[in-house]
C-alpha atoms as a PDB file:
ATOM      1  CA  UNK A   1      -4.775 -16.728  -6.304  1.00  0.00           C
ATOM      2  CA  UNK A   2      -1.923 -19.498  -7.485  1.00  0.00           C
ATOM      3  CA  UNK A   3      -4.227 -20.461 -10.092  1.00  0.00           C
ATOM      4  CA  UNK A   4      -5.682 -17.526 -11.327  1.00  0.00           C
ATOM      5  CA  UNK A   5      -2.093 -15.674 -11.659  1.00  0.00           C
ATOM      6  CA  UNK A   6      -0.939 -18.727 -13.403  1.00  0.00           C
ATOM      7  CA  UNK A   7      -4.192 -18.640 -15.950  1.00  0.00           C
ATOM      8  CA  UNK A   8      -3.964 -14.754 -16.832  1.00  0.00           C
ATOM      9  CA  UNK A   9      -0.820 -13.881 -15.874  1.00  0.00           C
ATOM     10  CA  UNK A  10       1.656 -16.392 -16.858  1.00  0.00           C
ATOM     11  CA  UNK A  11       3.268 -13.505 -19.626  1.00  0.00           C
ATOM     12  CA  UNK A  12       3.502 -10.932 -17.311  1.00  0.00           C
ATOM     13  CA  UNK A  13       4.585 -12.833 -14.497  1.00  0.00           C
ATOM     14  CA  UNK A  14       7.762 -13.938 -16.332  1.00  0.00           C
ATOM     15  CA  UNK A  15       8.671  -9.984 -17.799  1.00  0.00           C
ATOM     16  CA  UNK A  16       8.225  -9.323 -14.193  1.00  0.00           C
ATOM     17  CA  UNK A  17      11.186 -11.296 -13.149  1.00  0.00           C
ATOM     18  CA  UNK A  18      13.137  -9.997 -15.483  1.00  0.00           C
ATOM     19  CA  UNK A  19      12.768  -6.652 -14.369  1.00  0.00           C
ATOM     20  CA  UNK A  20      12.061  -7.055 -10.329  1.00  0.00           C
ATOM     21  CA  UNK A  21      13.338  -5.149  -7.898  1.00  0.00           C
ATOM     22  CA  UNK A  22      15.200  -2.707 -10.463  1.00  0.00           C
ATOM     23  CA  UNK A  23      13.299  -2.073 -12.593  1.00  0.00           C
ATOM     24  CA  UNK A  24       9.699  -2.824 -11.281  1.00  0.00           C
ATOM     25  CA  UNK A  25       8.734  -3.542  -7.668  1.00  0.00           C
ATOM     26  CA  UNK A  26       5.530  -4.714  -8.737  1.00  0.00           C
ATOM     27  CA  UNK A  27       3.067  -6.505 -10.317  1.00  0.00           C
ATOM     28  CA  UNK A  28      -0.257  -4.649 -12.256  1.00  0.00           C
ATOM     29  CA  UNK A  29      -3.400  -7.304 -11.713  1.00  0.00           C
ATOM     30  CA  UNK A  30      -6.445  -6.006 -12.819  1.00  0.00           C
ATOM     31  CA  UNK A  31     -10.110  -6.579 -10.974  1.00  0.00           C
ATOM     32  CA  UNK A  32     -12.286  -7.111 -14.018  1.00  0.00           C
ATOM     33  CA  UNK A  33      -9.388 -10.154 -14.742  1.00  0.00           C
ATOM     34  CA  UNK A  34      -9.468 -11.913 -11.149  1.00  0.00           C
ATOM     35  CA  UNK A  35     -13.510 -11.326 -11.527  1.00  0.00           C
ATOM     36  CA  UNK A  36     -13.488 -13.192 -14.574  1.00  0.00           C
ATOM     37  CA  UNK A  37     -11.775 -16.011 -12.460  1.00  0.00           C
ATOM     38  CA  UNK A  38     -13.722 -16.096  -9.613  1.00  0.00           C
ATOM     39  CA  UNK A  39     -16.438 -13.221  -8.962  1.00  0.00           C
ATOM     40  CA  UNK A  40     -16.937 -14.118  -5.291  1.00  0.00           C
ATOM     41  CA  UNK A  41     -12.897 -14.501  -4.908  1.00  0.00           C
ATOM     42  CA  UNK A  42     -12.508 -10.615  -6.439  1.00  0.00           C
ATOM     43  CA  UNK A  43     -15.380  -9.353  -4.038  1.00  0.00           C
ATOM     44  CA  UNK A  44     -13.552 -10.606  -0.935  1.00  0.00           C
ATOM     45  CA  UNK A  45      -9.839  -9.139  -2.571  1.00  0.00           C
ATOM     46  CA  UNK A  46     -11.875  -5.719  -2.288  1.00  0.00           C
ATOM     47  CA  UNK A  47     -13.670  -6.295   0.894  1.00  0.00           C
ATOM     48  CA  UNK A  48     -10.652  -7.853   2.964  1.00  0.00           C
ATOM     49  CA  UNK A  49      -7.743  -5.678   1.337  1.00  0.00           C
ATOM     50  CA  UNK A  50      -5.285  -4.724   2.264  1.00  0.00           C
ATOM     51  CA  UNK A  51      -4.624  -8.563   4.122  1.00  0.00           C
ATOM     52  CA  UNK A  52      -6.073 -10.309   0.604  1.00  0.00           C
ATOM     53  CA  UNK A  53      -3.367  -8.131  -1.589  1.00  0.00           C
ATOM     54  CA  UNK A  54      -0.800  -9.543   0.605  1.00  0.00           C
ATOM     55  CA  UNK A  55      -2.099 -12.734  -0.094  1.00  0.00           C
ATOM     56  CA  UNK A  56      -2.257 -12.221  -3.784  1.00  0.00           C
ATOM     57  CA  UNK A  57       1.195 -10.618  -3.886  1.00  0.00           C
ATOM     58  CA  UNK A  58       2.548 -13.886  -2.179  1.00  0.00           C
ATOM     59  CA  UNK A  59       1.224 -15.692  -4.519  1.00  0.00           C
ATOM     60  CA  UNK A  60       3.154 -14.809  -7.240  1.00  0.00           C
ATOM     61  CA  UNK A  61       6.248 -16.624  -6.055  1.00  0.00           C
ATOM     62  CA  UNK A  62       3.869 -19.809  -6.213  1.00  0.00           C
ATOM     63  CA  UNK A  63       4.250 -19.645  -9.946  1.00  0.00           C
ATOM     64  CA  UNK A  64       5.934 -21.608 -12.295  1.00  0.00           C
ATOM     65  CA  UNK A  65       9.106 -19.347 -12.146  1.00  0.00           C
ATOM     66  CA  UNK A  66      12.509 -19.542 -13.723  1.00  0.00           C
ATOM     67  CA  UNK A  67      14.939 -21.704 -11.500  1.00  0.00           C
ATOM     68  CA  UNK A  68      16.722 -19.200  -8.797  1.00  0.00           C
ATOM     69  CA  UNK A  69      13.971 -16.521  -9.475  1.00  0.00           C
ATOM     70  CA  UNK A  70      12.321 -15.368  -6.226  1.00  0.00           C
ATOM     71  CA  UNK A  71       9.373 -13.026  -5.949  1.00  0.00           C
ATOM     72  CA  UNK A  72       8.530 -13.571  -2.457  1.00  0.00           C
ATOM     73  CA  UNK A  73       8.554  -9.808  -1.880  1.00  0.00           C
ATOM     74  CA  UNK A  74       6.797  -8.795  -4.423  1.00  0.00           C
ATOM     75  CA  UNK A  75       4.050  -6.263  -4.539  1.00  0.00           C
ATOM     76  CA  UNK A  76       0.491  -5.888  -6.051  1.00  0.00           C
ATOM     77  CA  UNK A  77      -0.705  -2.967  -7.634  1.00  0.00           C
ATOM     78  CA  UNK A  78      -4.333  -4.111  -7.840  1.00  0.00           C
ATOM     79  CA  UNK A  79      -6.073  -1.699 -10.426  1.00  0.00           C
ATOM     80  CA  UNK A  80      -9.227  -1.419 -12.533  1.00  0.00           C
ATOM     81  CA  UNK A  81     -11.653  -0.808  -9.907  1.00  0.00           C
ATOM     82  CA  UNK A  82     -15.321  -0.942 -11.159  1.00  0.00           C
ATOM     83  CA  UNK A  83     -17.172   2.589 -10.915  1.00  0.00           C
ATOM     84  CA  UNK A  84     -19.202   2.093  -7.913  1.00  0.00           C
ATOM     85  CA  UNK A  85     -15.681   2.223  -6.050  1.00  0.00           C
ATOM     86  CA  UNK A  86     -14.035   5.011  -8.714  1.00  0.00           C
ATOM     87  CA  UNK A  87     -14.823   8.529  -7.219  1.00  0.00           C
ATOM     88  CA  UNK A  88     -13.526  12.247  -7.359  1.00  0.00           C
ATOM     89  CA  UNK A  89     -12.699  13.983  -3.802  1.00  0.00           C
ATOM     90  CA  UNK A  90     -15.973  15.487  -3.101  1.00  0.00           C
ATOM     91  CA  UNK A  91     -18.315  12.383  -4.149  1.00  0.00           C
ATOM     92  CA  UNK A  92     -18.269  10.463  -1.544  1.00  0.00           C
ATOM     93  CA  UNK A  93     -18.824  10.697   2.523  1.00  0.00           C
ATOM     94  CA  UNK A  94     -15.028   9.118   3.677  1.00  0.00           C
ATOM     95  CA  UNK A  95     -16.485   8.182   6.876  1.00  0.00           C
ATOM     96  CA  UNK A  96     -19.128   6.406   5.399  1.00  0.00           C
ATOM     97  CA  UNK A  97     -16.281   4.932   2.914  1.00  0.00           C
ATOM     98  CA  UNK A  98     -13.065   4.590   6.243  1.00  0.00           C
ATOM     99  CA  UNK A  99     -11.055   0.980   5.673  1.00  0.00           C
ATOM    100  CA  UNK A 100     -12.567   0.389   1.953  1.00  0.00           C
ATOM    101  CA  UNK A 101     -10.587   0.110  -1.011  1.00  0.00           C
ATOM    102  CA  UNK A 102     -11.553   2.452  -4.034  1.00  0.00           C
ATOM    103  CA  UNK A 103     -10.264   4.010  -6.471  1.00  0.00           C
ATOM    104  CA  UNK A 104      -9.469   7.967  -6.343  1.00  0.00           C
ATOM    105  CA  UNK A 105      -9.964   9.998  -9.339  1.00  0.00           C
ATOM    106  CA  UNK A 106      -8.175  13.228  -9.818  1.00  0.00           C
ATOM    107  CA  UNK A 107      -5.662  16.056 -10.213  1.00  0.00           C
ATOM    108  CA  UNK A 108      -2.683  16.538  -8.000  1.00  0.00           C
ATOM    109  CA  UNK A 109      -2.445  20.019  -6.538  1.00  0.00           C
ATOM    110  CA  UNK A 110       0.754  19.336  -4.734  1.00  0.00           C
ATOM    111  CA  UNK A 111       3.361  16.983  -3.335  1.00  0.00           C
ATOM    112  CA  UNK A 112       5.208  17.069  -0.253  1.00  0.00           C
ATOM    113  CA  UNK A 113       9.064  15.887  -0.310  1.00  0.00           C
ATOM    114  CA  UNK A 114       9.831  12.647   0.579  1.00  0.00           C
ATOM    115  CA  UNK A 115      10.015  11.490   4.068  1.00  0.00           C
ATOM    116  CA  UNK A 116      10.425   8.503   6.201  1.00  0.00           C
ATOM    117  CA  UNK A 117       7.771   6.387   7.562  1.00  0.00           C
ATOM    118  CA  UNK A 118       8.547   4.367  10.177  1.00  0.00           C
ATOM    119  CA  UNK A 119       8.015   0.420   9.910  1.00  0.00           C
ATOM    120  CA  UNK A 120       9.233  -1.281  12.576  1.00  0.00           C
ATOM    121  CA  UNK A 121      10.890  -0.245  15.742  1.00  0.00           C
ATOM    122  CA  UNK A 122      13.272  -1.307  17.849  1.00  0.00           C
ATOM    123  CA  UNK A 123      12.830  -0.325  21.725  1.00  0.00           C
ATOM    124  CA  UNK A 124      15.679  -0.609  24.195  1.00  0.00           C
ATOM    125  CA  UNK A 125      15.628  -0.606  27.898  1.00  0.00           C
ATOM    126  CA  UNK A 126      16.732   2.011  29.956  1.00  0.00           C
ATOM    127  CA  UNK A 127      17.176  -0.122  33.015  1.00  0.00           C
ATOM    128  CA  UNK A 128      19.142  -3.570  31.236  1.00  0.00           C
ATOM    129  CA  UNK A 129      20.102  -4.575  28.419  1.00  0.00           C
ATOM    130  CA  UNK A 130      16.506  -6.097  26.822  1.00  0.00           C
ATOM    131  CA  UNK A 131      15.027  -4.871  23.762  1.00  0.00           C
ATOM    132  CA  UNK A 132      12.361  -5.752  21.759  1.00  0.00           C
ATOM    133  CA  UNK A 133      11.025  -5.212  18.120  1.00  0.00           C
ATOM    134  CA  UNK A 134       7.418  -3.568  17.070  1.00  0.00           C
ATOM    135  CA  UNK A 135       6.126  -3.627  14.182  1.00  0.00           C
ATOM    136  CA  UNK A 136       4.237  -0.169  13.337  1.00  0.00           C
ATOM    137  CA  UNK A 137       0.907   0.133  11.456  1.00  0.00           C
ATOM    138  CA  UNK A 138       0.800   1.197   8.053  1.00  0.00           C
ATOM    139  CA  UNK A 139      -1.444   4.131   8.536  1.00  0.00           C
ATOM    140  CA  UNK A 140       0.579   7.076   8.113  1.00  0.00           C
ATOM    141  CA  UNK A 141      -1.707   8.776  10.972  1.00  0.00           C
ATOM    142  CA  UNK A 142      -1.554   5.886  13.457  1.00  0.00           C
ATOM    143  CA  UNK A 143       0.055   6.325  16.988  1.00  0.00           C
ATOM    144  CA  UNK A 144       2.983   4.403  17.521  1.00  0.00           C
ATOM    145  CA  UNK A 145       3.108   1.018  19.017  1.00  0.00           C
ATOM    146  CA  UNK A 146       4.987   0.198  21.661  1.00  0.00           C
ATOM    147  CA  UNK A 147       5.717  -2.102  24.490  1.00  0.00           C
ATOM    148  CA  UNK A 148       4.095  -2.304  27.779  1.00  0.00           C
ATOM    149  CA  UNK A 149       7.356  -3.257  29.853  1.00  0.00           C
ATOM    150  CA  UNK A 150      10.725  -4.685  28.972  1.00  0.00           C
ATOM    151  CA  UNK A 151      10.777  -7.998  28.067  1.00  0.00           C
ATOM    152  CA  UNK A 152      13.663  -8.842  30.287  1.00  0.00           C
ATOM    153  CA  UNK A 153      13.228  -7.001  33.826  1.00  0.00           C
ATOM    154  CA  UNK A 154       9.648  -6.365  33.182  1.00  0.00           C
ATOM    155  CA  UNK A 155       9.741  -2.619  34.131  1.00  0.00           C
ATOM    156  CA  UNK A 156       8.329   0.057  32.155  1.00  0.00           C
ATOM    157  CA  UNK A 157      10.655   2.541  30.091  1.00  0.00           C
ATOM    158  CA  UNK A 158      11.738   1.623  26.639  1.00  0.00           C
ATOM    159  CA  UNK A 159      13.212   4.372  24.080  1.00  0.00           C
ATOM    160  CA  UNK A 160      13.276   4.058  20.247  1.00  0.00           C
ATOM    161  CA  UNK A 161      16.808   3.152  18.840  1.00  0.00           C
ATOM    162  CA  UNK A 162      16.017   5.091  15.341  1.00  0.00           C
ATOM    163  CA  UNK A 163      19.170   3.411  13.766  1.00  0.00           C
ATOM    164  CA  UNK A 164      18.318  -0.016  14.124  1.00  0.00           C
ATOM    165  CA  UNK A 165      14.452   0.797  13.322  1.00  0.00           C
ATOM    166  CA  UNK A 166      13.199   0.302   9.461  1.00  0.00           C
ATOM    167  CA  UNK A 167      11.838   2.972   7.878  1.00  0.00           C
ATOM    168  CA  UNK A 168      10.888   3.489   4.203  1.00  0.00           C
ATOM    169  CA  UNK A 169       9.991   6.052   1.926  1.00  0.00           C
ATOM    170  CA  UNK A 170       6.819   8.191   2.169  1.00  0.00           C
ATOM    171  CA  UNK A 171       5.031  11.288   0.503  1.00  0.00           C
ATOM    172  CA  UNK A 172       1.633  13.167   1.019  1.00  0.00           C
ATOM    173  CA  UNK A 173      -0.188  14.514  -2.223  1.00  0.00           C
ATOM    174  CA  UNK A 174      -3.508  16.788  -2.528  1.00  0.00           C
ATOM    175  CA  UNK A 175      -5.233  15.309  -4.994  1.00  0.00           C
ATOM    176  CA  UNK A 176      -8.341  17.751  -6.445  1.00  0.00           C
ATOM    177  CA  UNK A 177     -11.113  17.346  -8.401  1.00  0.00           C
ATOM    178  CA  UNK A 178     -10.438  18.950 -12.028  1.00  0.00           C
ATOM    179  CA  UNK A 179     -12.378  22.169 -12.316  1.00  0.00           C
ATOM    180  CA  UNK A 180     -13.959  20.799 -15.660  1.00  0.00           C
ATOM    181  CA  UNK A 181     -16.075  18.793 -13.006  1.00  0.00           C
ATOM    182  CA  UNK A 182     -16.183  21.279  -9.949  1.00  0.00           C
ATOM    183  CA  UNK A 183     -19.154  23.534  -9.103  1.00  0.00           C
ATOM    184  CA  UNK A 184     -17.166  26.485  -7.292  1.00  0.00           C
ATOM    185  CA  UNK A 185     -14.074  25.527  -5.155  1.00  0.00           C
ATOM    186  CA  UNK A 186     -12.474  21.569  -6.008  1.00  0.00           C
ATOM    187  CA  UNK A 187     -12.919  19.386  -3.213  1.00  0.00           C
ATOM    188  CA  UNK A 188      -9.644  17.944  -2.652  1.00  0.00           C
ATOM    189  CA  UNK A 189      -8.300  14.641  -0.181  1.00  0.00           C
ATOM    190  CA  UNK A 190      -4.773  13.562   1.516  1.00  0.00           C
ATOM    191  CA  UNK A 191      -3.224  10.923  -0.135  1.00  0.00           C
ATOM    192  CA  UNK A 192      -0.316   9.329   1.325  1.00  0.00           C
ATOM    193  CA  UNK A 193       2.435   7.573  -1.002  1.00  0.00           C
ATOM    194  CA  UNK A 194       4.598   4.475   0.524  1.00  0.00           C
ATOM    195  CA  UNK A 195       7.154   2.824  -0.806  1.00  0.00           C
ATOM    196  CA  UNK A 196       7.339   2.308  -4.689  1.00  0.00           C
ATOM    197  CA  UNK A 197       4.797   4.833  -5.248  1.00  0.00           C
ATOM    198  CA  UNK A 198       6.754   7.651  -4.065  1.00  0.00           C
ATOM    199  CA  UNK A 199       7.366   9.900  -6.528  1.00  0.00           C
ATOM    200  CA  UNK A 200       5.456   8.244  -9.584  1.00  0.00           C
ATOM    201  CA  UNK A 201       3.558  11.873 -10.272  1.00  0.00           C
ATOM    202  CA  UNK A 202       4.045  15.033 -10.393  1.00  0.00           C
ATOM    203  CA  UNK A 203       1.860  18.760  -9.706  1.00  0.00           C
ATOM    204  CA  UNK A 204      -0.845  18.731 -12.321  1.00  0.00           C
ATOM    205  CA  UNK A 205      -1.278  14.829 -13.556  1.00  0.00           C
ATOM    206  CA  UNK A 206      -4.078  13.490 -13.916  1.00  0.00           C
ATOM    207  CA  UNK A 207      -4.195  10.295 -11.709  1.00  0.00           C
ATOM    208  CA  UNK A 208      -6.039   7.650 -10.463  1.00  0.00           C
ATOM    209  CA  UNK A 209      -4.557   6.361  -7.014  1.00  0.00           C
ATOM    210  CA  UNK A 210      -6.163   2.930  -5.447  1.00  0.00           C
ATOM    211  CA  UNK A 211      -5.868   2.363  -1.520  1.00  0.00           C
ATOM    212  CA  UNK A 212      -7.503   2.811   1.494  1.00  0.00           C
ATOM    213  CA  UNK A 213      -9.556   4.749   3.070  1.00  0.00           C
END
């Protein structure tokens, strides 16, 4: 990933620090660029993502930045997916499709407001004074982790200490297919914002949103 950022992305890379986190969070890389690099490379970025986009997004702070520049929490905004992973809601089974990465055609029908989404969380004990920290999936549907016994006394009963938690920002959109391309009611599919995304469209755009299933 070092080596392809550094071959096709050397430009953007350094208008990237200039603008990260303020003004971008991060990076656009497109698919047809890293297959051009290294076909077999871009086939396992779309079969092991989300863990490879992680990887790639690291990477990025392995290039030749300015001095005192650091990237090494940048994001990835991997885009360009090719059309056998480019659908409309309604064109494809998403059980048959659960834990790939495609690319979601469509129009949003409506937006929740923001909310938070908890990232890690930090149990106490209700017994002593132990505590311990859980990281919390990234599905926004996912039941929340937590710890088996206290880490100290080794008895059960923990509670959440929401202060000292991490959240961040979160939205849920309905994203339709346009009635140009609907026979009788749009389908329409859940899609769940994190982070930089939130709030980057409104009711009625047109939008293509990449992530998992």
């Amino acid at each position: 990933y070092s080596t392809f950022l550094r071959n096709y992305y050397r430009d953007e890379i350094g208008e990237f620090a200039q603008k990260y986190p303020n003004d971008q969070e991060a990076l656009a890389v497109e698919h047809m660029d890293l297959w051009g690099h290294d076909s077999d490379l871009a086939d396992d970025t779309l079969a092991e993502a989300p863990e490879s986009l992680e990887t790639l997004a690291g990477a990025i702070d392995d290039t030749d930045l300015p001095h005192g520049v650091d990237l090494s929490d940048a994001k990835v905004h991997y885009v360009g997916l090719p059309d056998d992973r480019t659908m409309y809601p309604g064109e494809f089974s998403p059980t048959d499709w659960s834990g790939e990465f495609i690319a979601l055609k469509g129009e949003v029908r409506k937006k929740s407001e923001t909310f938070p989404k908890m990232t890690e969380a930090l149990f106490e004990c209700t017994r002593c004074p132990g505590e311990e920290r859980h990281p919390q999936p990234s599905r926004m549907d996912a039941e929340l982790r937590m710890p088996h016994q206290c880490p100290e006394c080794e008895r059960k009963g923990m509670d959440i200490d929401y202060e000292r938690s991490d959240f961040i920002d979160a939205q849920l959109l309905s994203v339709e297919i346009p009635p140009e391309y609907a026979s009788g009611n749009g389908e329409a599919m859940d899609v769940y914002l994190k982070d930089e995304n939130v709030g980057a469209c409104e009711v009625g755009d047109r939008v293509t949103i990449n992530g998992m299933v």
